[in-house]
N, C-alpha and C. Protein backbone atom coordinates (compact mmCIF):
# COMPACT_ATOMS: atom_id res chain seq x y z
N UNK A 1 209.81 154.50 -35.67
CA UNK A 1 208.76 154.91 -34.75
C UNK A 1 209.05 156.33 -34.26
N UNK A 2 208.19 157.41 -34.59
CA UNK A 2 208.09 158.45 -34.09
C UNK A 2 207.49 158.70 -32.49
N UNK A 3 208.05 159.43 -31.63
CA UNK A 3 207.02 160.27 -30.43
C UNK A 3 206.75 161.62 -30.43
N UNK A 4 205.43 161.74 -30.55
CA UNK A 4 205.25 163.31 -30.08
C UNK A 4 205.84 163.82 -29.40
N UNK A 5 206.51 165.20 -29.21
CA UNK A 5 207.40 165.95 -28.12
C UNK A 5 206.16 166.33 -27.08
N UNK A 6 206.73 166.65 -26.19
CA UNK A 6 205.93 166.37 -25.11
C UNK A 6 206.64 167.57 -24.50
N UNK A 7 205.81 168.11 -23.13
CA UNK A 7 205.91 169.30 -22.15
C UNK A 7 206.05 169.28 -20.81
N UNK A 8 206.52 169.58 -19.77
CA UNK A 8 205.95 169.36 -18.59
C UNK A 8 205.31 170.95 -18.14
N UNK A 9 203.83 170.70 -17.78
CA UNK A 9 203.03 171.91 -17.56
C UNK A 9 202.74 172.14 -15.99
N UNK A 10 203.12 173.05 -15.44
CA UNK A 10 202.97 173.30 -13.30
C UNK A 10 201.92 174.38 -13.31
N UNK A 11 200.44 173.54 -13.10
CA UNK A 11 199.79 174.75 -12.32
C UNK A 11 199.94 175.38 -11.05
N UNK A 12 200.54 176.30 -11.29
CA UNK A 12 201.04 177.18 -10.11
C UNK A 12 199.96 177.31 -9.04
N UNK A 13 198.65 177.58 -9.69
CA UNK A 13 197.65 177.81 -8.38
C UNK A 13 197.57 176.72 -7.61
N UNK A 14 197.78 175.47 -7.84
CA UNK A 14 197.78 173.96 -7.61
C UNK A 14 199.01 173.58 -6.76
N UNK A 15 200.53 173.81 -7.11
CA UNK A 15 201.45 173.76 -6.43
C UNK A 15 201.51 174.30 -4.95
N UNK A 16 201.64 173.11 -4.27
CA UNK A 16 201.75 173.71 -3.03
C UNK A 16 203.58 173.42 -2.42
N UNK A 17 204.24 173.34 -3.06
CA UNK A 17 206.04 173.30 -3.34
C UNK A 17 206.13 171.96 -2.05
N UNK A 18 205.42 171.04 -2.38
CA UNK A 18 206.09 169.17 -1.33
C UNK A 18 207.74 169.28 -2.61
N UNK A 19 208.08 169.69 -3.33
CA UNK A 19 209.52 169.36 -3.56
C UNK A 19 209.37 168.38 -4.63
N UNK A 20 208.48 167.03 -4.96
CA UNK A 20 208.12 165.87 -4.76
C UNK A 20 208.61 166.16 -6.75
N UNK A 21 208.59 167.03 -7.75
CA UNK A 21 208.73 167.44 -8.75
C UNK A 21 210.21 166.92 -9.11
N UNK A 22 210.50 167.83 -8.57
CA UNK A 22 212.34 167.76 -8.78
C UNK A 22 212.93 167.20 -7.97
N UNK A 23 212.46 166.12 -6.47
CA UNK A 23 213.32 165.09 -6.27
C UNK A 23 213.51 164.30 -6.75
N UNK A 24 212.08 163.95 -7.53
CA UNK A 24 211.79 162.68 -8.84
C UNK A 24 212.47 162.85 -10.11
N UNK A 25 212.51 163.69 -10.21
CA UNK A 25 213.39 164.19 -12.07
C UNK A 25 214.08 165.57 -12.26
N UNK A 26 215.27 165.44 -11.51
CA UNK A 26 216.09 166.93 -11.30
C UNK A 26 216.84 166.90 -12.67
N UNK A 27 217.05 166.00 -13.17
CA UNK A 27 217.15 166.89 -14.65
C UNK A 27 216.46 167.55 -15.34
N UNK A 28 215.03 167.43 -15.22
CA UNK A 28 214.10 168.11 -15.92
C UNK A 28 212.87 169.07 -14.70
N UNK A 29 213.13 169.77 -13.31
CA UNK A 29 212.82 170.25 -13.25
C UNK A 29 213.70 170.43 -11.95
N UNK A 30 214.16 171.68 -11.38
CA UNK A 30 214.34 172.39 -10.68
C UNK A 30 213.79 173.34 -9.45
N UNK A 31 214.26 173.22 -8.25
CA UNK A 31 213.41 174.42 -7.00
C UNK A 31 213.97 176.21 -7.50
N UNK A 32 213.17 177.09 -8.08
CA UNK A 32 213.60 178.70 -7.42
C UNK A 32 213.94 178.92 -6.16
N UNK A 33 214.39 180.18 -6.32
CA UNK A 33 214.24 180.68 -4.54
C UNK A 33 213.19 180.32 -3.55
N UNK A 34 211.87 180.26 -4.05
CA UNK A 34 210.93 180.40 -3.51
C UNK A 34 210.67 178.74 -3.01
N UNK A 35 211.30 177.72 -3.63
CA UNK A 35 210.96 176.39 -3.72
C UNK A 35 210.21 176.10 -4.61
N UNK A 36 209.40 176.85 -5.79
CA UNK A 36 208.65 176.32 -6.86
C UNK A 36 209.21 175.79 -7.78
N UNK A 37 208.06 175.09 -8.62
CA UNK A 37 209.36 174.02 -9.47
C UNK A 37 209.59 175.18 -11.26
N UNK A 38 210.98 174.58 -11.56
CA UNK A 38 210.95 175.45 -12.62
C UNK A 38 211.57 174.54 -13.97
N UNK A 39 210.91 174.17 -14.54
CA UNK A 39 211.07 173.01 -16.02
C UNK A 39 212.27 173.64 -16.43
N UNK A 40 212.84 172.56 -16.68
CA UNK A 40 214.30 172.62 -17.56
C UNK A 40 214.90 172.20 -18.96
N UNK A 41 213.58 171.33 -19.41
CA UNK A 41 213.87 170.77 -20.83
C UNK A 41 212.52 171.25 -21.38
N UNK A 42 212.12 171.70 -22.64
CA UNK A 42 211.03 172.21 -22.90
C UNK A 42 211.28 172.17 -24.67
N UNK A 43 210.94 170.83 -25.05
CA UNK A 43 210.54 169.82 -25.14
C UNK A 43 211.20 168.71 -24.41
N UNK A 44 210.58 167.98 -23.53
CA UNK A 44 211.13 166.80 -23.16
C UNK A 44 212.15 165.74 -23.73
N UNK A 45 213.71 166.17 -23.50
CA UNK A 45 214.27 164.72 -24.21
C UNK A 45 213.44 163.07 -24.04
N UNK A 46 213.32 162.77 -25.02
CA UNK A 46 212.77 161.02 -25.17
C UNK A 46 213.13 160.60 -24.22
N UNK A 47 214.78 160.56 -24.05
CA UNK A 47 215.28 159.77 -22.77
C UNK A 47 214.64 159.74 -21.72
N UNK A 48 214.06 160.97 -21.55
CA UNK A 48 213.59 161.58 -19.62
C UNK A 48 211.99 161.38 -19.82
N UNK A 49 211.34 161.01 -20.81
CA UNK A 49 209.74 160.85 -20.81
C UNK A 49 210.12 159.82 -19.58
N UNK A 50 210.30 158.91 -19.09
CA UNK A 50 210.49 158.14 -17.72
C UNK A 50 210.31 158.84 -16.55
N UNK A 51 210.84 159.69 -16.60
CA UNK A 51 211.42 160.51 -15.73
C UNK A 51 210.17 161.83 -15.42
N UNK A 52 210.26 162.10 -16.50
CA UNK A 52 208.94 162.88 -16.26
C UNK A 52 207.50 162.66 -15.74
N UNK A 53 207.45 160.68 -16.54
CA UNK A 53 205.68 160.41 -15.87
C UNK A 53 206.00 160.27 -14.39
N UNK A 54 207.59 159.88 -14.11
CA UNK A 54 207.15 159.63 -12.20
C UNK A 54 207.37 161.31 -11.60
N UNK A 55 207.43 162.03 -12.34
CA UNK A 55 207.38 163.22 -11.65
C UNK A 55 206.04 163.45 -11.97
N UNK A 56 205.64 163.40 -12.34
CA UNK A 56 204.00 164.17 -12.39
C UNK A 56 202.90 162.89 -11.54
N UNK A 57 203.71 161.42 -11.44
CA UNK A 57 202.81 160.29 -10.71
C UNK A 57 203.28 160.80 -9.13
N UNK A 58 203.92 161.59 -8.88
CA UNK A 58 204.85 162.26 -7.47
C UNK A 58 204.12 163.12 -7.01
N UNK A 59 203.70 163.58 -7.76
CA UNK A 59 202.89 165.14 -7.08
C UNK A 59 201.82 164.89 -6.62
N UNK A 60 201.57 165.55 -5.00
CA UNK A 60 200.68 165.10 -4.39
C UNK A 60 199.48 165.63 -4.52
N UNK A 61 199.49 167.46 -5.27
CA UNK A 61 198.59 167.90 -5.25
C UNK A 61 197.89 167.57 -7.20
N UNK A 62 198.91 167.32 -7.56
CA UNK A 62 198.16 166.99 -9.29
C UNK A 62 198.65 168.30 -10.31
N UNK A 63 199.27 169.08 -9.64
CA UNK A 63 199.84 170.65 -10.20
C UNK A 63 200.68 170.33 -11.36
N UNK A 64 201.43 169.10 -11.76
CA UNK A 64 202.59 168.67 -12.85
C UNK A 64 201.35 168.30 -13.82
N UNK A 65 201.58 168.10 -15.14
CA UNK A 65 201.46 167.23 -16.15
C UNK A 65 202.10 167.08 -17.28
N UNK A 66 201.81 166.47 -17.98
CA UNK A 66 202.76 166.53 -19.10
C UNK A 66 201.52 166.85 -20.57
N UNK A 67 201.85 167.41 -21.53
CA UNK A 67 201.28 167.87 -22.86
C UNK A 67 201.67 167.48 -23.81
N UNK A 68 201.46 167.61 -24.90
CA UNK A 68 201.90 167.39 -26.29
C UNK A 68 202.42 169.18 -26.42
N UNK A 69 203.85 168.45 -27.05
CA UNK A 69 204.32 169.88 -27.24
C UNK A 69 204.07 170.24 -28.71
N UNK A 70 203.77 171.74 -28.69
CA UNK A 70 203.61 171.89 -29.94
C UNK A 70 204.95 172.41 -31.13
N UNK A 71 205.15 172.96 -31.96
CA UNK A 71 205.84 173.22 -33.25
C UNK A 71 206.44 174.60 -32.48
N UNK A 72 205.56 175.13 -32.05
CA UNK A 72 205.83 176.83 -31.82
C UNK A 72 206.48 177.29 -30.33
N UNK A 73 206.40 175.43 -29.58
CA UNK A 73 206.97 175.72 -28.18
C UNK A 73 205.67 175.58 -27.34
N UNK A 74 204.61 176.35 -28.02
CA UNK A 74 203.60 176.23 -26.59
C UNK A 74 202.68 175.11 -26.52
């Protein structure tokens, strides 16, 4: 059984930094200086797809999601 690689995508205009990203899945995303969130695995290890849907089911404003990653990264 194969899975598509997958992304986690932050609309920035959308982020309003509740934290709520990377308290849920600090392996795969991180606060900057600023408190915005900053992705850390890009393609998603398999392991952390878990990890990732409750970070994007976390966000209060809807700014996380996750994608199909493509071949080329984007």
């Amino acid at each position: 059984m194969t899975t598509t690689p997958a992304r986690l995508i932050v609309d920035r205009n959308a982020c309003a930094g509740h934290g709520m990203c990377y308290a849920m899945a600090p392996i795969l995303v991180e606060p900057d200086e600023q408190g915005d969130p900053v992705i850390l695995a890009d393609p998603i290890p398999g392991a952390q797809l878990g990890a990732a849907d409750t970070a994007v089911a976390a966000c209060p404003e809807r700014a996380l999601s996750l994608a199909a990653a493509t071949d080329d990264g984007q």
